[in-house]
Structure formats: structure tokens, C-alpha cells
N, C-alpha and C. Protein backbone atom coordinates (compact mmCIF):
# COMPACT_ATOMS: atom_id res chain seq x y z
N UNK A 1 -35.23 -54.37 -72.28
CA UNK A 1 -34.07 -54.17 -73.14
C UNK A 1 -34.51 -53.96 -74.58
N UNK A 2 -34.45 -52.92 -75.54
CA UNK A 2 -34.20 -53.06 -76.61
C UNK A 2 -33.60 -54.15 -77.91
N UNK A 3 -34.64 -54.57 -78.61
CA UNK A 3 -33.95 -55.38 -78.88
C UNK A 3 -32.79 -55.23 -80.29
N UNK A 4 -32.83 -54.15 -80.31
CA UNK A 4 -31.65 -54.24 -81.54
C UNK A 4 -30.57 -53.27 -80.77
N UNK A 5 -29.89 -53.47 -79.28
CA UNK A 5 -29.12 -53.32 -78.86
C UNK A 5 -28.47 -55.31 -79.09
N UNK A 6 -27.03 -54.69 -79.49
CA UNK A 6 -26.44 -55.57 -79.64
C UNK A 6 -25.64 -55.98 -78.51
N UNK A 7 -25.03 -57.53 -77.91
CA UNK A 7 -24.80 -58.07 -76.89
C UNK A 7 -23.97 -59.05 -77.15
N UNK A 8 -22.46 -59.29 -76.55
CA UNK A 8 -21.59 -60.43 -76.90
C UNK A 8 -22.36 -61.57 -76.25
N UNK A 9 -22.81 -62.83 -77.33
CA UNK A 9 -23.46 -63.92 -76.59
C UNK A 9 -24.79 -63.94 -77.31
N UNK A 10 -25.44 -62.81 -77.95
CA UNK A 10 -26.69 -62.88 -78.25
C UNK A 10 -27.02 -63.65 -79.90
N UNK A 11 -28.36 -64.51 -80.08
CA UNK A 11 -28.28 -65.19 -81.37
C UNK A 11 -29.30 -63.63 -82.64
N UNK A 12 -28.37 -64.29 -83.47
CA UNK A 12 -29.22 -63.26 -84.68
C UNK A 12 -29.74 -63.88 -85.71
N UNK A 13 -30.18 -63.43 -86.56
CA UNK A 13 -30.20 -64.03 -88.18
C UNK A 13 -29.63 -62.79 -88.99
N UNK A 14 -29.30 -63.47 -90.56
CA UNK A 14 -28.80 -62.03 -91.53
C UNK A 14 -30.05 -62.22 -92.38
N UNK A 15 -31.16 -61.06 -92.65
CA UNK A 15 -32.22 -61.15 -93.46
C UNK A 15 -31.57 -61.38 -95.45
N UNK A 16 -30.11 -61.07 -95.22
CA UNK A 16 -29.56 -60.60 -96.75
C UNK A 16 -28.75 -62.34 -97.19
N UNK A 17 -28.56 -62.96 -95.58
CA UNK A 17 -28.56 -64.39 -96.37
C UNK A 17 -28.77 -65.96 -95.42
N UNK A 18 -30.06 -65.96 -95.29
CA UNK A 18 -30.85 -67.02 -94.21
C UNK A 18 -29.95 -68.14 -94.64
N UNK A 19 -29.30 -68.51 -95.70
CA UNK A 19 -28.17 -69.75 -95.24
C UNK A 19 -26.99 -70.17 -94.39
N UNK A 20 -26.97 -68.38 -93.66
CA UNK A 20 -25.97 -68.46 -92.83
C UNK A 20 -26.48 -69.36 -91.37
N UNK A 21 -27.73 -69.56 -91.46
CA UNK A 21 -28.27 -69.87 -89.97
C UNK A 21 -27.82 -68.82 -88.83
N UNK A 22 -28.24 -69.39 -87.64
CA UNK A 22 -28.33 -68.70 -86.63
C UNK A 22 -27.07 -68.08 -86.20
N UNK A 23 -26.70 -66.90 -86.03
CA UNK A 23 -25.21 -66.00 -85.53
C UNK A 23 -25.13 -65.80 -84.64
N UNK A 24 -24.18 -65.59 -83.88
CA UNK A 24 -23.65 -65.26 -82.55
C UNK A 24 -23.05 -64.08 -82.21
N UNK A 25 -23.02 -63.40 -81.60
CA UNK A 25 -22.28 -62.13 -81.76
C UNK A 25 -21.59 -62.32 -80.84
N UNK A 26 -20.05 -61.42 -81.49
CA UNK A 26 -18.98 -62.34 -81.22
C UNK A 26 -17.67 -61.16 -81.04
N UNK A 27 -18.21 -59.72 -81.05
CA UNK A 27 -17.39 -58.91 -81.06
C UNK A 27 -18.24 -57.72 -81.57
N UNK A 28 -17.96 -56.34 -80.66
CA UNK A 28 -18.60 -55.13 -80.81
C UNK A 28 -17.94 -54.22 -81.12
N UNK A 29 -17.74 -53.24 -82.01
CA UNK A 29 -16.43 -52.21 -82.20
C UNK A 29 -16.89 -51.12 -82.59
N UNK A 30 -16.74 -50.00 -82.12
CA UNK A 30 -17.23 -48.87 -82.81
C UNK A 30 -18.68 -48.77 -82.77
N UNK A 31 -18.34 -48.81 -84.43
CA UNK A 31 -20.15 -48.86 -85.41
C UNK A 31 -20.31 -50.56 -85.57
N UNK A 32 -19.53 -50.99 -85.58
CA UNK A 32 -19.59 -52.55 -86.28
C UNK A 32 -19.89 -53.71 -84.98
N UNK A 33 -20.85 -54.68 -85.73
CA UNK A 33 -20.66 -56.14 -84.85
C UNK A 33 -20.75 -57.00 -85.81
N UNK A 34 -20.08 -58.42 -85.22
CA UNK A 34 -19.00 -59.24 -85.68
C UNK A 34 -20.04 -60.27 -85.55
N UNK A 35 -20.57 -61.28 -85.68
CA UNK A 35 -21.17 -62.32 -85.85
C UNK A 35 -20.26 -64.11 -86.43
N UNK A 36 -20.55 -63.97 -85.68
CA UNK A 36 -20.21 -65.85 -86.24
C UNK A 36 -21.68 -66.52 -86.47
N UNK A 37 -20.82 -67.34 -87.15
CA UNK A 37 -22.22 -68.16 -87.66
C UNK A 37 -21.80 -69.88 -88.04
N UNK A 38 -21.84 -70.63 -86.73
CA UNK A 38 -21.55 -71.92 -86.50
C UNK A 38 -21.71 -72.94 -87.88
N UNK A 39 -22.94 -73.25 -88.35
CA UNK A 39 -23.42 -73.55 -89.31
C UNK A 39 -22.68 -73.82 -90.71
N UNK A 40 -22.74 -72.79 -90.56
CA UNK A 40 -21.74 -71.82 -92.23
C UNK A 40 -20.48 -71.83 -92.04
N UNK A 41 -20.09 -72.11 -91.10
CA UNK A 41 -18.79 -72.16 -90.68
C UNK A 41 -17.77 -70.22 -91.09
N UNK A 42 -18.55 -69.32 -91.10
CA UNK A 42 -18.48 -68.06 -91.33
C UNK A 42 -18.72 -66.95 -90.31
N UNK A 43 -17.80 -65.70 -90.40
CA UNK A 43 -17.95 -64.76 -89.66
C UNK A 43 -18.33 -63.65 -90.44
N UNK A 44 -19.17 -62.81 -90.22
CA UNK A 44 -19.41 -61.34 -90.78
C UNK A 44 -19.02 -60.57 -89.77
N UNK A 45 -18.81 -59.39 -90.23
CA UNK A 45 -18.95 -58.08 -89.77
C UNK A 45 -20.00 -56.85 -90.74
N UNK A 46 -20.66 -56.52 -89.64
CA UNK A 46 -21.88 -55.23 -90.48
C UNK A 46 -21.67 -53.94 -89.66
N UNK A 47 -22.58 -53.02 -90.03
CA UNK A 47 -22.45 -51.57 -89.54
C UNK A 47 -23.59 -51.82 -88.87
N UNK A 48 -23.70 -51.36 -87.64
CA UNK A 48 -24.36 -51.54 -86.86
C UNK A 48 -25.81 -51.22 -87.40
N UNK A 49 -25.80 -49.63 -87.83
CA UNK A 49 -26.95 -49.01 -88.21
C UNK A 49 -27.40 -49.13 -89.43
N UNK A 50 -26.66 -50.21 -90.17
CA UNK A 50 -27.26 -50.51 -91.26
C UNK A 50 -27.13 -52.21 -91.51
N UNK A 51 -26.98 -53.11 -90.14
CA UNK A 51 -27.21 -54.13 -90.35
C UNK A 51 -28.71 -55.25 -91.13
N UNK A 52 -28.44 -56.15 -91.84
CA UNK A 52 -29.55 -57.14 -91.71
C UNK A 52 -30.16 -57.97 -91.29
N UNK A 53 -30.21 -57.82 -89.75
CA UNK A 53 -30.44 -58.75 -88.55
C UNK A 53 -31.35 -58.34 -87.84
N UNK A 54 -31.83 -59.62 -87.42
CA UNK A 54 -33.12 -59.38 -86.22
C UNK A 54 -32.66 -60.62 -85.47
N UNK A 55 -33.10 -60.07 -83.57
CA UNK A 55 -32.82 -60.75 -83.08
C UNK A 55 -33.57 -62.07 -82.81
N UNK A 56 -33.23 -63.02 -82.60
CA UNK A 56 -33.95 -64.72 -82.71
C UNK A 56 -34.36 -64.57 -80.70
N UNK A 57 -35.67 -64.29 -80.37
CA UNK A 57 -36.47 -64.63 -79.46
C UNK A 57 -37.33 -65.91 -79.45
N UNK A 58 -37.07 -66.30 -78.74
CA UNK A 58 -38.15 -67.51 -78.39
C UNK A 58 -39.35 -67.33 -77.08
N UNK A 59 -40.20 -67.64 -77.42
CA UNK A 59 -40.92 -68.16 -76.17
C UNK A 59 -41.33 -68.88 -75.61
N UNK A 60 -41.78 -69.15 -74.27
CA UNK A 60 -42.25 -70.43 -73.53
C UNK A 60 -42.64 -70.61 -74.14
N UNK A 61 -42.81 -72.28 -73.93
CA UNK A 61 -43.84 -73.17 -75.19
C UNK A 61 -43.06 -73.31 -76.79
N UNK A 62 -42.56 -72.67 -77.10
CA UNK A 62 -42.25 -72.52 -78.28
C UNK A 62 -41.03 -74.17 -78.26
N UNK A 63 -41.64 -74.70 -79.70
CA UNK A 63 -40.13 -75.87 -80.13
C UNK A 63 -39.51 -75.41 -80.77
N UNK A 64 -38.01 -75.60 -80.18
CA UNK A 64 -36.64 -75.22 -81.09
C UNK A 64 -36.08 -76.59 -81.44
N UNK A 65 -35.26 -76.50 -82.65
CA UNK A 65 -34.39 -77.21 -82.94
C UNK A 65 -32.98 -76.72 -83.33
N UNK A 66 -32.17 -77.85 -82.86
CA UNK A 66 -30.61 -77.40 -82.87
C UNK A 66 -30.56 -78.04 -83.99
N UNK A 67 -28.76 -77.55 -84.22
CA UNK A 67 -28.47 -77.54 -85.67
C UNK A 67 -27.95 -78.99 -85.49
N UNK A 68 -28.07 -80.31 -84.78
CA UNK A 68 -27.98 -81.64 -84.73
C UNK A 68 -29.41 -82.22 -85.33
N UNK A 69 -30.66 -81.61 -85.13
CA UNK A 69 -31.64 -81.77 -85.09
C UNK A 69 -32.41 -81.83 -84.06
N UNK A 70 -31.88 -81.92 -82.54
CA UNK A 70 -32.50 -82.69 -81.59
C UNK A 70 -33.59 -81.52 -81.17
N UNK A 71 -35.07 -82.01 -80.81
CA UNK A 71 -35.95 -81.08 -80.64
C UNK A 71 -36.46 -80.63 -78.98
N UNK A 72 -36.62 -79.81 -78.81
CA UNK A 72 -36.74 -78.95 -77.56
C UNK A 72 -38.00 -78.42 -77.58
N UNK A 73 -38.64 -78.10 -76.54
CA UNK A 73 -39.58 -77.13 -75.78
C UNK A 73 -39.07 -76.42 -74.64
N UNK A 74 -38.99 -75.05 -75.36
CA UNK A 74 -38.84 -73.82 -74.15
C UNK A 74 -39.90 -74.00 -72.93
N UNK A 75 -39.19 -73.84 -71.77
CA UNK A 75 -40.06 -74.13 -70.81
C UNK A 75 -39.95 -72.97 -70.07
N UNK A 76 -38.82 -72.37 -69.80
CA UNK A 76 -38.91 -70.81 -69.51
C UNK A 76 -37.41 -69.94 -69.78
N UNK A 77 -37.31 -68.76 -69.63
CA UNK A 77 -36.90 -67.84 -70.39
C UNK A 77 -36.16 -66.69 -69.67
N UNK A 78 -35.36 -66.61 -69.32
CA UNK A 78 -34.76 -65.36 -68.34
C UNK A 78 -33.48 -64.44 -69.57
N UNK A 79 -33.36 -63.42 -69.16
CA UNK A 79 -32.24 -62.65 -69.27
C UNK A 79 -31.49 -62.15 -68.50
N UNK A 80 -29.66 -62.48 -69.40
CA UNK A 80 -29.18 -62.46 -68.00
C UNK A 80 -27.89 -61.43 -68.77
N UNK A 81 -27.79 -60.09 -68.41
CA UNK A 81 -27.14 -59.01 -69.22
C UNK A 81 -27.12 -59.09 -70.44
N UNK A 82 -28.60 -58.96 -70.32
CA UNK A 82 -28.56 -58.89 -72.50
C UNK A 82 -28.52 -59.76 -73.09
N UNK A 83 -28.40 -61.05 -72.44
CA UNK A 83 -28.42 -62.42 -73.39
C UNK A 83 -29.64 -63.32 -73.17
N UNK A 84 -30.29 -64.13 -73.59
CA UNK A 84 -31.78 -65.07 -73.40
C UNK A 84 -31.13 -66.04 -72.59
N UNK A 85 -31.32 -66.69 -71.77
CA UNK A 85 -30.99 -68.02 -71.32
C UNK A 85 -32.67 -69.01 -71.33
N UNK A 86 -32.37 -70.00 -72.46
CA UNK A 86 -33.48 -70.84 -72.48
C UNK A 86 -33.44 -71.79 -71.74
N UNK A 87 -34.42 -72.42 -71.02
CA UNK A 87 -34.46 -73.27 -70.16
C UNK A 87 -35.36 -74.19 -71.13
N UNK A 88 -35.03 -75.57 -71.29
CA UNK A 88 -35.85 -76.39 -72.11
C UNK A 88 -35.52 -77.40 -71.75
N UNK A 89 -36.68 -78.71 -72.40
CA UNK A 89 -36.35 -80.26 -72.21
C UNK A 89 -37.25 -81.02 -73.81
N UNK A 90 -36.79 -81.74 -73.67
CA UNK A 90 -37.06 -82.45 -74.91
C UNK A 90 -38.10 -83.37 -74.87
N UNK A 91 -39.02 -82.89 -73.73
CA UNK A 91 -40.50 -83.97 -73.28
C UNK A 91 -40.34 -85.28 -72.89
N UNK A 92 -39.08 -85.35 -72.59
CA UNK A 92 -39.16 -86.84 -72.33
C UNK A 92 -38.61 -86.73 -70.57
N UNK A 93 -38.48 -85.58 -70.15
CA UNK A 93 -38.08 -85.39 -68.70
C UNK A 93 -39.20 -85.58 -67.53
């Protein structure tokens, strides 16, 4: 899959303002996608072809943290129509 095909469900970042934290895309129209952004408690909308986003991949092995703090290790990684589904545990499993 390409990754700057856009996908309802998929996480982003905005390079034009990293305080938004991690986005969600949340609606596709036209030229435009819609992003939420939990965090920030904010929604954008951009032009597709001139958005400031890249998509947030992870990989096995890799530690994530949620926006609670609680910390994770990707343990494996599927896609499932365009969206990541992370499979993780917090090492204590």
C-alpha cells in the first residue's frame, strides 16, 4: 500500500504543528481529509495534495507510548484495509 494514500482509521502527524499529536483520519472528501486529533482536542481539514502529514508506522520491536503514558512493545503488525493493527504488550505478559 502506498503510504500517503489516505484511509478512515489511519494515524498521522501535521509536520506544520507537532502539538497537535497523533491524528486520526476521520473523513475523506474530494481533495480534502479531515483529521482529528484526540490530544488537542482539534479537527483539521487539508488538501490532500498539499497536506503536512506523514503517516505514523511502527515496527516490531519498536516502544510506543499512549497519550496516558502507559508503555508498549509492538510485537507484531498486520494491515487490515489500509489501517495498521498493532499487536503489543507492555512486558509484563
Amino acid at each position: 500500500m502506498e503510504t500517503s494514500e489516505f484511509v478512515i482509521g489511519q494515524r498521522w502527524v501535521s509536520h506544520s504543528d507537532t502539538a497537535l499529536g497523533l491524528g486520526i483520519v476521520t473523513d475523506i472528501s474530494g481533495r480534502r481529509v479531515t483529521l482529528g486529533f484526540p490530544a488537542a482536542d482539534e479537527e483539521r481539514t487539508y488538501a490532500i495534495d498539499n497536506a503536512p502529514l506523514s503517516r505514523i508506522v511502527y515496527q516490531q520491536g519498536e516502544e510506543i507510548e499512549t497519550f496516558d503514558g502507559e508503555r508498549y512493545t509492538v510485537r507484531a503488525v498486520e494491515e487490515l484495509d489500509g489501517v495498521l493493527v498493532y499487536h503489543a504488550d507492555d512486558g509484563e505478559n
